[in-house]
Protein backbone atom coordinates (compact mmCIF):
# COMPACT_ATOMS: atom_id res chain seq x y z
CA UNK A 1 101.94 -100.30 -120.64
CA UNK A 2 103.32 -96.81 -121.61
CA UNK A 3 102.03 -95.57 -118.15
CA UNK A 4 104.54 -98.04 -116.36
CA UNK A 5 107.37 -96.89 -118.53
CA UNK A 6 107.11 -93.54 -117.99
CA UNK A 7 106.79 -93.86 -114.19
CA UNK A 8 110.27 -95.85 -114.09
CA UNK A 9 112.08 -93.88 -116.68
CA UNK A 10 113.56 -91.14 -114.66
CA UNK A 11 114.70 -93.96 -112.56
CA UNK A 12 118.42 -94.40 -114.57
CA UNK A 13 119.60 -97.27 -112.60
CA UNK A 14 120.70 -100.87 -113.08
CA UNK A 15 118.05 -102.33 -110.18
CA UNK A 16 115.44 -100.06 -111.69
CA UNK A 17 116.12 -101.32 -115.35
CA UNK A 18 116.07 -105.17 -113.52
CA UNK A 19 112.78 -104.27 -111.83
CA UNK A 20 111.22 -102.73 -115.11
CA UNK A 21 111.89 -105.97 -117.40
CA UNK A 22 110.75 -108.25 -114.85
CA UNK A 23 107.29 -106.04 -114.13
CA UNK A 24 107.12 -106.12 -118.01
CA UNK A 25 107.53 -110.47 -118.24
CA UNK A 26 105.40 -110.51 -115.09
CA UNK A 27 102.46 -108.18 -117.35
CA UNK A 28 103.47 -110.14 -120.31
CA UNK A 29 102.18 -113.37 -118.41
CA UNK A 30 99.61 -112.48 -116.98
CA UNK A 31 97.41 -110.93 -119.55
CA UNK A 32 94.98 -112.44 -121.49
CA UNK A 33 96.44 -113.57 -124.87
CA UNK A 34 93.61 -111.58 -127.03
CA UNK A 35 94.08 -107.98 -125.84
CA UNK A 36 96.91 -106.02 -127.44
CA UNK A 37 97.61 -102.79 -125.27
């Protein structure tokens, strides 16, 4: 997941920072419970 938060952290901006937590939930529930990345 390090890849996504490098490619939105030059992005300083409240929608960005929205965008980024919900892409992160949206990840969060969709992978399968056994892999740690």
């Amino acid at each position: 997941m390090f890849y996504i938060a490098a490619a939105y952290k030059p992005a300083a901006d409240p929608r960005a920072e929205r965008q980024f937590s919900f892409i992160i939930r949206a990840i969060e529930a969709l992978k399968p419970r056994g892999i740690q990345h």
